[in-house]
PDB file of N, CA and C in Angstrom:
ATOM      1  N   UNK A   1      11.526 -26.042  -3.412  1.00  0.00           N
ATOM      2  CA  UNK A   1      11.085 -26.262  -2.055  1.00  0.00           C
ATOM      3  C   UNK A   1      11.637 -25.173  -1.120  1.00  0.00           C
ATOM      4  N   UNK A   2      13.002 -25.133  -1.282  1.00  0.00           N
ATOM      5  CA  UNK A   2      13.414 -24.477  -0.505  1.00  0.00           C
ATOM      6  C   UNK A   2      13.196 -22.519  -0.795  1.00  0.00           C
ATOM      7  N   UNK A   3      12.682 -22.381  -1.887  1.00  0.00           N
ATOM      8  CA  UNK A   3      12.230 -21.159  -2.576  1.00  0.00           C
ATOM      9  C   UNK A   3      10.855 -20.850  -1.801  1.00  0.00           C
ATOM     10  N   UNK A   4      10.119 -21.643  -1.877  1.00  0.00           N
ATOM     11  CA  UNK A   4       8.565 -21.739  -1.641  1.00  0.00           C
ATOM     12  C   UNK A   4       8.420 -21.488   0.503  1.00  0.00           C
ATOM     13  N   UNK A   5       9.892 -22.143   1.120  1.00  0.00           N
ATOM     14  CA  UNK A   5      10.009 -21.871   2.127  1.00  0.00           C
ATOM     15  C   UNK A   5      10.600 -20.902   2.463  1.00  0.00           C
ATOM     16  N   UNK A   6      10.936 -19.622   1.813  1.00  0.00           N
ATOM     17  CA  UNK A   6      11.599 -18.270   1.880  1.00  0.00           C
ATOM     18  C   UNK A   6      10.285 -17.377   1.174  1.00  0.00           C
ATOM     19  N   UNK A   7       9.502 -18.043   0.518  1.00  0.00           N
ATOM     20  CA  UNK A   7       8.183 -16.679   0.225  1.00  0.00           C
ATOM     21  C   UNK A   7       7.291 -17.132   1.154  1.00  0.00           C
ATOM     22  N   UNK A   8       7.145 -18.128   1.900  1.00  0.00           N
ATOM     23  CA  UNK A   8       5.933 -18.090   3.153  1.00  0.00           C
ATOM     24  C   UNK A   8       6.736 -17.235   4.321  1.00  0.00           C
ATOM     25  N   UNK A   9       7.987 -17.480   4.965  1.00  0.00           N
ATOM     26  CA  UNK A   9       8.581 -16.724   5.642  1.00  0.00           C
ATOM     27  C   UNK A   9       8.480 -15.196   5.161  1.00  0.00           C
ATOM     28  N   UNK A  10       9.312 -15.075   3.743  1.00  0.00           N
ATOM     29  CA  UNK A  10       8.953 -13.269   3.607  1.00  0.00           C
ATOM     30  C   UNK A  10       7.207 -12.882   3.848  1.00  0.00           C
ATOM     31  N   UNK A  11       6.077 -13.533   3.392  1.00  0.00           N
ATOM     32  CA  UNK A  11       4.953 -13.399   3.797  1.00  0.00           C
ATOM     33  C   UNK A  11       4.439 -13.430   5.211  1.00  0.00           C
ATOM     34  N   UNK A  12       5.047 -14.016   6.074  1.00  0.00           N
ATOM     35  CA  UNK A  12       4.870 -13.848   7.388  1.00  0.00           C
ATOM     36  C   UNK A  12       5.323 -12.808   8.038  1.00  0.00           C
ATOM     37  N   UNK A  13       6.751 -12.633   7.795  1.00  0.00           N
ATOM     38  CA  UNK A  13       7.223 -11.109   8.382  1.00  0.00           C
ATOM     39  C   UNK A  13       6.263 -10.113   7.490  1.00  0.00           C
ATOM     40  N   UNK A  14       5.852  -9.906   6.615  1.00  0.00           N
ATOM     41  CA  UNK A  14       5.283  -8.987   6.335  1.00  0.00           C
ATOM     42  C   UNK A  14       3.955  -8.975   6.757  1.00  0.00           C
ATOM     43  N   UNK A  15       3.103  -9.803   7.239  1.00  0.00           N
ATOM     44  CA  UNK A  15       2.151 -10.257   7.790  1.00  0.00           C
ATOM     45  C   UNK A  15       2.451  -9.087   9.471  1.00  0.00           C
ATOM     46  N   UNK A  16       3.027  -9.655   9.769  1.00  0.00           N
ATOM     47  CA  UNK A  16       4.089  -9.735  11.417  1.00  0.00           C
ATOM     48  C   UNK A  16       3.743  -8.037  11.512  1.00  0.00           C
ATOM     49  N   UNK A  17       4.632  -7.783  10.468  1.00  0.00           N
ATOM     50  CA  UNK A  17       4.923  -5.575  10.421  1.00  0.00           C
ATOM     51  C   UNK A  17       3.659  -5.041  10.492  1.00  0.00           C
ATOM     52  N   UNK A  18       2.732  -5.570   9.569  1.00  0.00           N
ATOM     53  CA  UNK A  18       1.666  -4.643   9.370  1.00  0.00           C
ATOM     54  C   UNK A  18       0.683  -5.227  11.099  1.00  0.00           C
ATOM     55  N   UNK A  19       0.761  -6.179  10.878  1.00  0.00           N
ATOM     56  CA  UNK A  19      -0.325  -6.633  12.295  1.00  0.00           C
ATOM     57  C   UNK A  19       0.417  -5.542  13.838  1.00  0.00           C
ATOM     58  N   UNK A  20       1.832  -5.192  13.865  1.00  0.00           N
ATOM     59  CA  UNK A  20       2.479  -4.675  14.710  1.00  0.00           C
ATOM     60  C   UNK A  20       2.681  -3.542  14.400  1.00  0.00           C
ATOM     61  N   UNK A  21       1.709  -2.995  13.184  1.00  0.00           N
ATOM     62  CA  UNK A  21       1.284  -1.176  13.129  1.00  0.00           C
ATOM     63  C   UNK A  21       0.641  -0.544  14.307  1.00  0.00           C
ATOM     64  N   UNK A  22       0.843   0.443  15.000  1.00  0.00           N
ATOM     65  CA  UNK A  22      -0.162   1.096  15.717  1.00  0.00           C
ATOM     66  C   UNK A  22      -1.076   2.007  15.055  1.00  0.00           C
ATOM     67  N   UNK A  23      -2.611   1.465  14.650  1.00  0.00           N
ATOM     68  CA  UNK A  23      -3.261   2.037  13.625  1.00  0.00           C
ATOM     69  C   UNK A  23      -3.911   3.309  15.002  1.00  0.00           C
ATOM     70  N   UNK A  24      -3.343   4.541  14.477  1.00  0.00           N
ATOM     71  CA  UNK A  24      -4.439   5.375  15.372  1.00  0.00           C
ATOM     72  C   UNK A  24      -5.673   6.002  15.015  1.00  0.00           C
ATOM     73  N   UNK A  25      -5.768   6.545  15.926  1.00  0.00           N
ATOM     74  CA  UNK A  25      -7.608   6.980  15.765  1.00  0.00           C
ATOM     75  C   UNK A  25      -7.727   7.538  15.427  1.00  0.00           C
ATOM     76  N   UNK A  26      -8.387   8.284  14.009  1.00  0.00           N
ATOM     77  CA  UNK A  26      -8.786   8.999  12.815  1.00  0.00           C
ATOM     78  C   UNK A  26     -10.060   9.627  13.184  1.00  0.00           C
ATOM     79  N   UNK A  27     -10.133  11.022  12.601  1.00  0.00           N
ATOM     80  CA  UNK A  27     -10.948  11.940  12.700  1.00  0.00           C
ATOM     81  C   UNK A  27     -12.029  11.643  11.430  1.00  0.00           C
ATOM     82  N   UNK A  28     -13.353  11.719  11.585  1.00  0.00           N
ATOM     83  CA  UNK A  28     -13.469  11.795   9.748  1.00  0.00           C
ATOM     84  C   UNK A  28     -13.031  12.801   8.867  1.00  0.00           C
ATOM     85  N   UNK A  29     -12.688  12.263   8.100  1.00  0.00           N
ATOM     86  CA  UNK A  29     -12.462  13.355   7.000  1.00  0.00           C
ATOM     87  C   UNK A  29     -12.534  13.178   6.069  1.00  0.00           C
ATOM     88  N   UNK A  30     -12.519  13.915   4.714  1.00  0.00           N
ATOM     89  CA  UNK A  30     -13.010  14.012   3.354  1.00  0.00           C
ATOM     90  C   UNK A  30     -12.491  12.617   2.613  1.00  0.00           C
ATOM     91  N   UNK A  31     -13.283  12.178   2.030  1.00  0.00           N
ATOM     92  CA  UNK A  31     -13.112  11.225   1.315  1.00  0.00           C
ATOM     93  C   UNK A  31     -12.915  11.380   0.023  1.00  0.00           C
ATOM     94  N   UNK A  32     -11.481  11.117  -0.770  1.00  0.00           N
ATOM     95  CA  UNK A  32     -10.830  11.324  -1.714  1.00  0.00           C
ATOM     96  C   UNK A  32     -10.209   9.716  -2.122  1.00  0.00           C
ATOM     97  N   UNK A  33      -9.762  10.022  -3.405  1.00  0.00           N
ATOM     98  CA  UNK A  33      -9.464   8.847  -4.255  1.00  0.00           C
ATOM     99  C   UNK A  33      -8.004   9.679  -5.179  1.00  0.00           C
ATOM    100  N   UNK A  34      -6.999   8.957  -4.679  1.00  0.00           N
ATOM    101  CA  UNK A  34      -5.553   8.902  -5.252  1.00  0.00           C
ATOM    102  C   UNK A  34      -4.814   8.320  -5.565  1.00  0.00           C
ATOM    103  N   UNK A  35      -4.025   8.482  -6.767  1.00  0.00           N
ATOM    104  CA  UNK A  35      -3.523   7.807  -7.611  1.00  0.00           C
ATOM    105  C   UNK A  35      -1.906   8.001  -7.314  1.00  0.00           C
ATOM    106  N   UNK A  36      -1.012   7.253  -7.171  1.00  0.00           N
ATOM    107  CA  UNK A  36       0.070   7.307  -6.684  1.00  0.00           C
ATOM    108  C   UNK A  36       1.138   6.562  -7.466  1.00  0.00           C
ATOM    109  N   UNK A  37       2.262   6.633  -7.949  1.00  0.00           N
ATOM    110  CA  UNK A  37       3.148   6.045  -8.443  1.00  0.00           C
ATOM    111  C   UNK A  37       4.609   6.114  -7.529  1.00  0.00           C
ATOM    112  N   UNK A  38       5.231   5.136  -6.994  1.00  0.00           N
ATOM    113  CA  UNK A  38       6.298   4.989  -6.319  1.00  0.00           C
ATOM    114  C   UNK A  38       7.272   4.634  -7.072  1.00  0.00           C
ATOM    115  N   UNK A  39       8.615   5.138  -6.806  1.00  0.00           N
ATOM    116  CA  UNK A  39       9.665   4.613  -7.448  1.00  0.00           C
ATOM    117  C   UNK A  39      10.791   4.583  -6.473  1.00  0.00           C
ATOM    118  N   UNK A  40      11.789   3.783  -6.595  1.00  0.00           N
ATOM    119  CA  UNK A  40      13.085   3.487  -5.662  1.00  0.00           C
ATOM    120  C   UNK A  40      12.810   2.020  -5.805  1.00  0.00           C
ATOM    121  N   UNK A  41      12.907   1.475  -4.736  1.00  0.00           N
ATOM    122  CA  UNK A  41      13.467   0.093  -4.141  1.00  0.00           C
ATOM    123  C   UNK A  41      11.772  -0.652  -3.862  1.00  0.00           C
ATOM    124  N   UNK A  42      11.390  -0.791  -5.023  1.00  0.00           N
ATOM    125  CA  UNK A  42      10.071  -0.745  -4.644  1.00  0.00           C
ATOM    126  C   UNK A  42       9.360  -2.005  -5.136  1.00  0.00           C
ATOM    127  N   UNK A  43       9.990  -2.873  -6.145  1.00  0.00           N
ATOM    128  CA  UNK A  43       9.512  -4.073  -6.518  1.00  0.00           C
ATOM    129  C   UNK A  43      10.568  -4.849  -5.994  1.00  0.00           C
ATOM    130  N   UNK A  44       9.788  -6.144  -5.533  1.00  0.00           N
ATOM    131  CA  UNK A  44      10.543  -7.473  -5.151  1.00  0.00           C
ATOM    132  C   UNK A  44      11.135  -7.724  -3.790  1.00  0.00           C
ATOM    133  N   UNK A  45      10.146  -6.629  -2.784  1.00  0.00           N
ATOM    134  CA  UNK A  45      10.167  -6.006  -1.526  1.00  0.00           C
ATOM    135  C   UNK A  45       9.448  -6.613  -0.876  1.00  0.00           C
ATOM    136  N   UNK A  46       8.100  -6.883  -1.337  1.00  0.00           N
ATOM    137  CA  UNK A  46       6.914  -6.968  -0.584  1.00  0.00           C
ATOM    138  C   UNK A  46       6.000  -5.938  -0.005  1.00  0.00           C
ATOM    139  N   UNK A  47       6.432  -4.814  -1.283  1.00  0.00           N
ATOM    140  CA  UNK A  47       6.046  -3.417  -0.969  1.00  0.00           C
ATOM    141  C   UNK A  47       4.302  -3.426  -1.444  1.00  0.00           C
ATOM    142  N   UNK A  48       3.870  -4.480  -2.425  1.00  0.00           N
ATOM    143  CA  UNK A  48       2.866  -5.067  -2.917  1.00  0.00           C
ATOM    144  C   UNK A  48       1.636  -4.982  -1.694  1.00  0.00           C
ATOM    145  N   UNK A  49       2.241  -6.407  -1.615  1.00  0.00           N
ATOM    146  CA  UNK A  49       1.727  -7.334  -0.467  1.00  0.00           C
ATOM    147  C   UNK A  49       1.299  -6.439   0.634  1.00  0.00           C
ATOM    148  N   UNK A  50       2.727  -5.587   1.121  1.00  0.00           N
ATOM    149  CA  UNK A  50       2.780  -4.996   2.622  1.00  0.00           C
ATOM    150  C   UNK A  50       1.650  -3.595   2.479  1.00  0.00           C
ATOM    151  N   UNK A  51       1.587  -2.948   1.576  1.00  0.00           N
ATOM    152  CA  UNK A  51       0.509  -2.089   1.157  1.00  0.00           C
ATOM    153  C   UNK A  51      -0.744  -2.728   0.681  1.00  0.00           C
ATOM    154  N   UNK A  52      -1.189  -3.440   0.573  1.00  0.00           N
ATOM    155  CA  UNK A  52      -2.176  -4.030   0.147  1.00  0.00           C
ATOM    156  C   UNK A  52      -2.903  -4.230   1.807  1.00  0.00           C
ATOM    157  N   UNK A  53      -2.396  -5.075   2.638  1.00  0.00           N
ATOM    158  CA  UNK A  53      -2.331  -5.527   4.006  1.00  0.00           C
ATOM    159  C   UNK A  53      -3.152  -3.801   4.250  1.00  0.00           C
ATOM    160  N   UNK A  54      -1.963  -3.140   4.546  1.00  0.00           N
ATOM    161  CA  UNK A  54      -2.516  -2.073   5.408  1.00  0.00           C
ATOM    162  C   UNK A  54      -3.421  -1.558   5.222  1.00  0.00           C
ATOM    163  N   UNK A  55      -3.709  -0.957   3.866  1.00  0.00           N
ATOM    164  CA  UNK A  55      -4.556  -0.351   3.053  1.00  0.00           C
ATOM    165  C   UNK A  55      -6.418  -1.218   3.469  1.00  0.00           C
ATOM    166  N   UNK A  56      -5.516  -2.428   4.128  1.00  0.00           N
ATOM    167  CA  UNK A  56      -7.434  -3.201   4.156  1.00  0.00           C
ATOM    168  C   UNK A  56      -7.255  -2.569   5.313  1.00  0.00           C
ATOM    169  N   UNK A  57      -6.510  -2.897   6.141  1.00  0.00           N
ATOM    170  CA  UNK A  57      -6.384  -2.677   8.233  1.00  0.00           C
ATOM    171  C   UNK A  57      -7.134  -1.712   8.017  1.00  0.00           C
ATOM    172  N   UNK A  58      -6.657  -0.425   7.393  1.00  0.00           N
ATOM    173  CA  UNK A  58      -7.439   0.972   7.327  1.00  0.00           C
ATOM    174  C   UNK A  58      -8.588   1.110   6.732  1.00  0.00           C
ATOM    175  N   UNK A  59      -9.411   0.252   6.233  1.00  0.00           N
ATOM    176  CA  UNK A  59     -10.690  -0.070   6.169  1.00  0.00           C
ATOM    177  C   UNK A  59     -10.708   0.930   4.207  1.00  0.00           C
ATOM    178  N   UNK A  60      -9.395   1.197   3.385  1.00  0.00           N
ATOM    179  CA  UNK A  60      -9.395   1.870   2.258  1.00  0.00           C
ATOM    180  C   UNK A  60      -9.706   0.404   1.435  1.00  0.00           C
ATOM    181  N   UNK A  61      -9.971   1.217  -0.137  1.00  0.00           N
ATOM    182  CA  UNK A  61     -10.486   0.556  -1.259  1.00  0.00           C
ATOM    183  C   UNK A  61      -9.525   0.797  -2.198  1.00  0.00           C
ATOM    184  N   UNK A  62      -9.255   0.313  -3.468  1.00  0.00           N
ATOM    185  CA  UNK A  62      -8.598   0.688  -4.355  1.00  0.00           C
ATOM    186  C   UNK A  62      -7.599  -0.511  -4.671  1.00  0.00           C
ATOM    187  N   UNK A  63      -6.426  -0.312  -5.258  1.00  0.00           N
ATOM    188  CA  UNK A  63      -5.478  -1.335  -5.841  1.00  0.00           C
ATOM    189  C   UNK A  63      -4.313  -0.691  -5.867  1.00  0.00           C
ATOM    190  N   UNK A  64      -3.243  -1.872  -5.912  1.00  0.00           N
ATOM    191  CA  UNK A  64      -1.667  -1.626  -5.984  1.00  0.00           C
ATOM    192  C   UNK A  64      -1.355  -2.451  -7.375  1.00  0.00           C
ATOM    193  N   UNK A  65      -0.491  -2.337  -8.122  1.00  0.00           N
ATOM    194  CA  UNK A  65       0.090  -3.220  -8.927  1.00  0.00           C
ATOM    195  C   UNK A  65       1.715  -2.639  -9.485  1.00  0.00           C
ATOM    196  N   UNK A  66       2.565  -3.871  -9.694  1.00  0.00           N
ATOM    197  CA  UNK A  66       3.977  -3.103 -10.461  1.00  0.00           C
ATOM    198  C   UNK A  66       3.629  -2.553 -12.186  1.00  0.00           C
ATOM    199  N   UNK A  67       4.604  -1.750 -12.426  1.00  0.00           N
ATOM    200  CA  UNK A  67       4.790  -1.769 -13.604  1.00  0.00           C
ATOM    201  C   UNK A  67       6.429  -1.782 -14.083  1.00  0.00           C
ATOM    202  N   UNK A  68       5.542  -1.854 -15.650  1.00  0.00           N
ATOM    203  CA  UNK A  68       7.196  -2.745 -16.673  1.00  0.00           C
ATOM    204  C   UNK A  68       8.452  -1.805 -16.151  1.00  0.00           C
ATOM    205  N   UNK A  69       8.018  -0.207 -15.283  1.00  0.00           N
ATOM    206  CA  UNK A  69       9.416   0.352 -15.576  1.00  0.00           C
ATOM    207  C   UNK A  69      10.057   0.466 -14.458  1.00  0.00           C
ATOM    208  N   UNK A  70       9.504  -0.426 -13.208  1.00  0.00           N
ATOM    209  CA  UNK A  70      10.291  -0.865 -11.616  1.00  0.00           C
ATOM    210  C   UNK A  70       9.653   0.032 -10.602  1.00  0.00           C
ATOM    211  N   UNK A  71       8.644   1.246 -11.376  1.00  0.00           N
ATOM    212  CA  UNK A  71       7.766   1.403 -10.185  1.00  0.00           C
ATOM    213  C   UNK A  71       6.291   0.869  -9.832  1.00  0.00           C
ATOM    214  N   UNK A  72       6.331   1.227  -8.788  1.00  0.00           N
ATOM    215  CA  UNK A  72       4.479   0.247  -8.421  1.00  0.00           C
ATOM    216  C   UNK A  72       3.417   1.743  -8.384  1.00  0.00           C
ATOM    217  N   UNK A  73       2.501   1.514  -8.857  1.00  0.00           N
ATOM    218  CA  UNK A  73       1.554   2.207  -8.942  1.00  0.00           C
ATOM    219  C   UNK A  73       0.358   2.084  -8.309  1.00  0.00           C
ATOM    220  N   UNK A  74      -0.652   2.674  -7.462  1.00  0.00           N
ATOM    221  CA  UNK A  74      -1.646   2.583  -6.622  1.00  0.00           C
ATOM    222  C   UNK A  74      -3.009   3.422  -6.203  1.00  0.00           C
ATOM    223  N   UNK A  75      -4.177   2.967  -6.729  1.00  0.00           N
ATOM    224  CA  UNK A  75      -5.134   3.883  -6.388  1.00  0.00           C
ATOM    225  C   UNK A  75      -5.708   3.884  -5.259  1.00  0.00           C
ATOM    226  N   UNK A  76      -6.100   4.466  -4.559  1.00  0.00           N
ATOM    227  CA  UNK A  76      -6.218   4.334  -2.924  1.00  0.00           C
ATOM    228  C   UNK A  76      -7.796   5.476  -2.844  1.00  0.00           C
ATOM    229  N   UNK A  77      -8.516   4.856  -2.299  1.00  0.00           N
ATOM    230  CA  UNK A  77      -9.726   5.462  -2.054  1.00  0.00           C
ATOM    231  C   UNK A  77     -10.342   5.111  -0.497  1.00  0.00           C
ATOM    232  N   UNK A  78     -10.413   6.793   0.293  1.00  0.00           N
ATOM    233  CA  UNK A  78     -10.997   6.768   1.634  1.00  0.00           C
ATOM    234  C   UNK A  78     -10.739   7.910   2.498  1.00  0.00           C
ATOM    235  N   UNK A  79     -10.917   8.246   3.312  1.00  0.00           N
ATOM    236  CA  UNK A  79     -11.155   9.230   4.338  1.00  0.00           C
ATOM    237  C   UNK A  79      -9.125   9.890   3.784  1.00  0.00           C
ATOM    238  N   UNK A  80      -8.989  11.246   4.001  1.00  0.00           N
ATOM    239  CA  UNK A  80      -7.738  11.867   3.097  1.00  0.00           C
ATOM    240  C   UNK A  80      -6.815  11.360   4.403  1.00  0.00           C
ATOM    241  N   UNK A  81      -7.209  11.442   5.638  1.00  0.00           N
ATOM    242  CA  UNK A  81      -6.088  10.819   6.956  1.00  0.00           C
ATOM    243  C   UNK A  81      -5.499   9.975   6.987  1.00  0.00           C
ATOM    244  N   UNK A  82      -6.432   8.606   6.426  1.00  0.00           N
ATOM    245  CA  UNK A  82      -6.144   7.158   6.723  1.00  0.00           C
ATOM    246  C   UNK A  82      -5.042   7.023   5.282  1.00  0.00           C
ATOM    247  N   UNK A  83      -5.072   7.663   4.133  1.00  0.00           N
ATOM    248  CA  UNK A  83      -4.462   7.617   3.426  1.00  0.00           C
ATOM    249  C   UNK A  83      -2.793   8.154   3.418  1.00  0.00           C
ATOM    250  N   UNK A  84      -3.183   9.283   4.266  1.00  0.00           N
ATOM    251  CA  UNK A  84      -1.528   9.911   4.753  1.00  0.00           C
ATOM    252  C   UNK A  84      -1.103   9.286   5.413  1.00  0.00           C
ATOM    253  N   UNK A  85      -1.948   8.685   6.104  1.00  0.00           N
ATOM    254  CA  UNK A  85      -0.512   7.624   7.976  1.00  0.00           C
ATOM    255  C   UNK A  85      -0.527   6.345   6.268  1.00  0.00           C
ATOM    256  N   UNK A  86      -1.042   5.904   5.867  1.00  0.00           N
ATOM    257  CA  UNK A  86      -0.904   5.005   4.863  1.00  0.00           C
ATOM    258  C   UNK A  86       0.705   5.121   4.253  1.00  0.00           C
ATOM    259  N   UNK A  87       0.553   6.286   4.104  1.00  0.00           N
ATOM    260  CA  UNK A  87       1.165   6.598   2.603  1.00  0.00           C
ATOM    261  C   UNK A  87       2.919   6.542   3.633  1.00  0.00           C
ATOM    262  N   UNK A  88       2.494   7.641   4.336  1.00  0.00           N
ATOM    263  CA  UNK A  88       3.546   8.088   5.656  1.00  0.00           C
ATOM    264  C   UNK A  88       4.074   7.004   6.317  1.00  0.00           C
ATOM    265  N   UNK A  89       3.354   5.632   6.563  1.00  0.00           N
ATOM    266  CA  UNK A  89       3.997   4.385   7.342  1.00  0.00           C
ATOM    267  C   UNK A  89       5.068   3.589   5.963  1.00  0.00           C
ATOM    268  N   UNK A  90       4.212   3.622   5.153  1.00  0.00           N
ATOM    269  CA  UNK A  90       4.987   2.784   3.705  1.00  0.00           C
ATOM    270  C   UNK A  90       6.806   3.543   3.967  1.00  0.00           C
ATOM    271  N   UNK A  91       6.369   4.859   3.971  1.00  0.00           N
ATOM    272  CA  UNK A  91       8.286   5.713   3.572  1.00  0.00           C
ATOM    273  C   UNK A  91       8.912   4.921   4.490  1.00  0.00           C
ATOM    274  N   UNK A  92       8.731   4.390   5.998  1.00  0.00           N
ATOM    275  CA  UNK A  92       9.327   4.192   7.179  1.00  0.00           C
ATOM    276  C   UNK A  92       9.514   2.397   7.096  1.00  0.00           C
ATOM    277  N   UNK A  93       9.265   1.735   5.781  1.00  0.00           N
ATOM    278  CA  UNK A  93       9.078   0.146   6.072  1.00  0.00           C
ATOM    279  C   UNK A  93      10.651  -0.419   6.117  1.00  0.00           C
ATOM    280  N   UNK A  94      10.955  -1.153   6.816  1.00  0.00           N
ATOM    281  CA  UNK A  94      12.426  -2.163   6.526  1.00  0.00           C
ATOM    282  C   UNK A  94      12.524  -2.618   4.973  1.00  0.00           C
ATOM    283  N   UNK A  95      13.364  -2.703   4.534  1.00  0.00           N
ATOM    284  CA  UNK A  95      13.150  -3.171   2.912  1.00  0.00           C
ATOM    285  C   UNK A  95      13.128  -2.136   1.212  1.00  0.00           C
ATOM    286  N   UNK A  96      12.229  -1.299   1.691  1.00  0.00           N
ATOM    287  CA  UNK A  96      11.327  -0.773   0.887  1.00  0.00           C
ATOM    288  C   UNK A  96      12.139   0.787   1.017  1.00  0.00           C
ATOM    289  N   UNK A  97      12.644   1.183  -0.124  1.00  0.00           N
ATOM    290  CA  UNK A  97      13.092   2.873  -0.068  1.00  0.00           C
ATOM    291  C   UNK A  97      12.357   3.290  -1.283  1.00  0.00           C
ATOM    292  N   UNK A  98      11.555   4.334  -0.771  1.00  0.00           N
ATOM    293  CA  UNK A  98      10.870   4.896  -2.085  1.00  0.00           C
ATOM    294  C   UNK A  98      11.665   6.630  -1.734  1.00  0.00           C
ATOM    295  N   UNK A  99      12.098   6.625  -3.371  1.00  0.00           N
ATOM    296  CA  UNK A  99      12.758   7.981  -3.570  1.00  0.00           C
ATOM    297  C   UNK A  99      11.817   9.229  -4.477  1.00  0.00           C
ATOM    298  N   UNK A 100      10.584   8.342  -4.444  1.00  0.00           N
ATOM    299  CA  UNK A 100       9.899   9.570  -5.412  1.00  0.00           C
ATOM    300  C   UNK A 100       8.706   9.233  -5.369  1.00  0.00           C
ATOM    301  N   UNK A 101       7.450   9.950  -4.897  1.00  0.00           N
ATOM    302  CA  UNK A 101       5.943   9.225  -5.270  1.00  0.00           C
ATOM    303  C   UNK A 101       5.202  10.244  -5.797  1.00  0.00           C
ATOM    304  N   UNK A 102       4.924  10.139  -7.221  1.00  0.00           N
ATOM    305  CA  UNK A 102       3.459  11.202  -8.275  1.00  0.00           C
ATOM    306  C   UNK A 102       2.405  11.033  -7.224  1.00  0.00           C
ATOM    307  N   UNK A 103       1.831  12.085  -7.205  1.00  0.00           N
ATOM    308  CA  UNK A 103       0.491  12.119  -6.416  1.00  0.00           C
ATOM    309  C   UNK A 103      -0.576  12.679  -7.451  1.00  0.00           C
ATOM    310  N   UNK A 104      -1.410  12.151  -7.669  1.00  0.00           N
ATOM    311  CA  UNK A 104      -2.541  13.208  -7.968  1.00  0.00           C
ATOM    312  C   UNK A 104      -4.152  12.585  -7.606  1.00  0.00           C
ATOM    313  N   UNK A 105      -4.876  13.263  -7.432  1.00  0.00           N
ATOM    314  CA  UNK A 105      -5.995  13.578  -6.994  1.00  0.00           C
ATOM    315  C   UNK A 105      -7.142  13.528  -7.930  1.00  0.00           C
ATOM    316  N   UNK A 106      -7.855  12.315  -7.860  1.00  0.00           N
ATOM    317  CA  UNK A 106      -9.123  11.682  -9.089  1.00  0.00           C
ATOM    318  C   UNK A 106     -10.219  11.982  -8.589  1.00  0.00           C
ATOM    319  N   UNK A 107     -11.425  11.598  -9.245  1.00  0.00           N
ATOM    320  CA  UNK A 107     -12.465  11.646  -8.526  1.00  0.00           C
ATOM    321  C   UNK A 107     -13.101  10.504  -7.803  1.00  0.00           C
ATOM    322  N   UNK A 108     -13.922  10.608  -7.404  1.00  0.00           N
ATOM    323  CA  UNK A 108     -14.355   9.175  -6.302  1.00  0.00           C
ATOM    324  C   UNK A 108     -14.915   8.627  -7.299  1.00  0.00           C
ATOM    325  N   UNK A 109     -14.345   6.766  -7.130  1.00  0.00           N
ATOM    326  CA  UNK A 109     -14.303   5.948  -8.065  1.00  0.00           C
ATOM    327  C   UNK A 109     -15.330   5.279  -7.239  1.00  0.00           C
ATOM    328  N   UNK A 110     -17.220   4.786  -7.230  1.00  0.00           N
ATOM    329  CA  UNK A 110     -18.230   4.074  -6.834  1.00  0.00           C
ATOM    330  C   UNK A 110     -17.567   2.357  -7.412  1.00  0.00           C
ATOM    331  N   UNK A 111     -17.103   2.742  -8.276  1.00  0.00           N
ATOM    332  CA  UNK A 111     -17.201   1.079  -8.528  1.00  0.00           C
ATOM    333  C   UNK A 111     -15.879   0.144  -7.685  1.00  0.00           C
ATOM    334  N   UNK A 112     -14.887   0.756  -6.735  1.00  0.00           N
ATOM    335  CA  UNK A 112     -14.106  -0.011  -5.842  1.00  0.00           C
ATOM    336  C   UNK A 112     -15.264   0.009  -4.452  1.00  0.00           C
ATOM    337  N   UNK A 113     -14.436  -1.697  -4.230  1.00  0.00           N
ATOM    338  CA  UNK A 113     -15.424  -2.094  -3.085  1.00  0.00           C
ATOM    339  C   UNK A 113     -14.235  -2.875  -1.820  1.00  0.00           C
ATOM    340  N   UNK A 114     -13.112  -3.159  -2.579  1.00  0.00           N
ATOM    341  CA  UNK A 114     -12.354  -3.412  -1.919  1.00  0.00           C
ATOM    342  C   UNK A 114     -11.000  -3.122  -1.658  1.00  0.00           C
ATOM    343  N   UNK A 115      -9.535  -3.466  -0.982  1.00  0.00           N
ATOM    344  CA  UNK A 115      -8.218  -3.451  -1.687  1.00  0.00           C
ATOM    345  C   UNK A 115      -7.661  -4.172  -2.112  1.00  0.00           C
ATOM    346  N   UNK A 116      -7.278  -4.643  -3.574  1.00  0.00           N
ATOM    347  CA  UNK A 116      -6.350  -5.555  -3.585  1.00  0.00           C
ATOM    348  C   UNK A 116      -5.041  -5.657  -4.658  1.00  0.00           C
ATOM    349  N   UNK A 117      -4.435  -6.602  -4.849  1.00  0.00           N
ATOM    350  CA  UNK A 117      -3.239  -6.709  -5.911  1.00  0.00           C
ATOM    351  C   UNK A 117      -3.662  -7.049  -6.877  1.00  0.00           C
ATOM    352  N   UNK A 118      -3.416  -5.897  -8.635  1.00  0.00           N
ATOM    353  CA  UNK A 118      -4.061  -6.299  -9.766  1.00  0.00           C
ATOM    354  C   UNK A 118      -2.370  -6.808 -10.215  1.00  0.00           C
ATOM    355  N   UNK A 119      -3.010  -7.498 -11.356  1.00  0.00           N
ATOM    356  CA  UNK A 119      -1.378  -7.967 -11.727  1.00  0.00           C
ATOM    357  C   UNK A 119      -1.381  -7.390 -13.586  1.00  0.00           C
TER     358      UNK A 119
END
């Protein structure tokens, strides 16, 4: 009970952060699809959740999920801007220290339609 009332609270503050982003106004720009792997302080954060959130705000497609070796991994598809303040707000979160993120650069994936958490 009292577990279940500490993950609706951590879900609310993380709710709270992203709703109290100042999303700014984006130019268009090239639409790219990237594949990202984070490592540091990065599972059991709400680094999931809290990227997942934003990633919709910013109107991107693609998925987040952990893996077995404590980093989270993420494909992110949409305009290359919305993806940098993305990527750029995540380094700056309370909680969450990422000390290392792989970047590389895929091709545009037609078959994402949305963002969400694969498990």
């Amino acid at each position: 009970m009292v577990k279940d009332f500490i993950k609706r609270l951590k879900k609310k503050y993380i709710e709270n952060q992203v709703d109290n982003t100042e999303i700014p106004k984006f130019s268009d720009s090239e639409i790219v699809n990237k594949n990202f792997k984070f490592s540091g302080n990065v599972q059991g954060v709400g680094f999931r959740f809290q990227f997942m959130l934003l990633a919709q705000e910013l109107e991107l497609v693609g998925w987040v999920k952990n893996l077995s070796d404590g980093r989270v991994e993420a494909e992110v598809q949409g305009p290359r801007e919305k993806i940098e303040f993305l990527i750029d707000d995540m380094k700056n979160k309370q909680r969450i220290r990422i000390d290392n993120i792989e970047e590389k650069e895929q091709s545009i994936n037609n078959r994402l339609e949305e963002f969400k958490v694969v498990y």
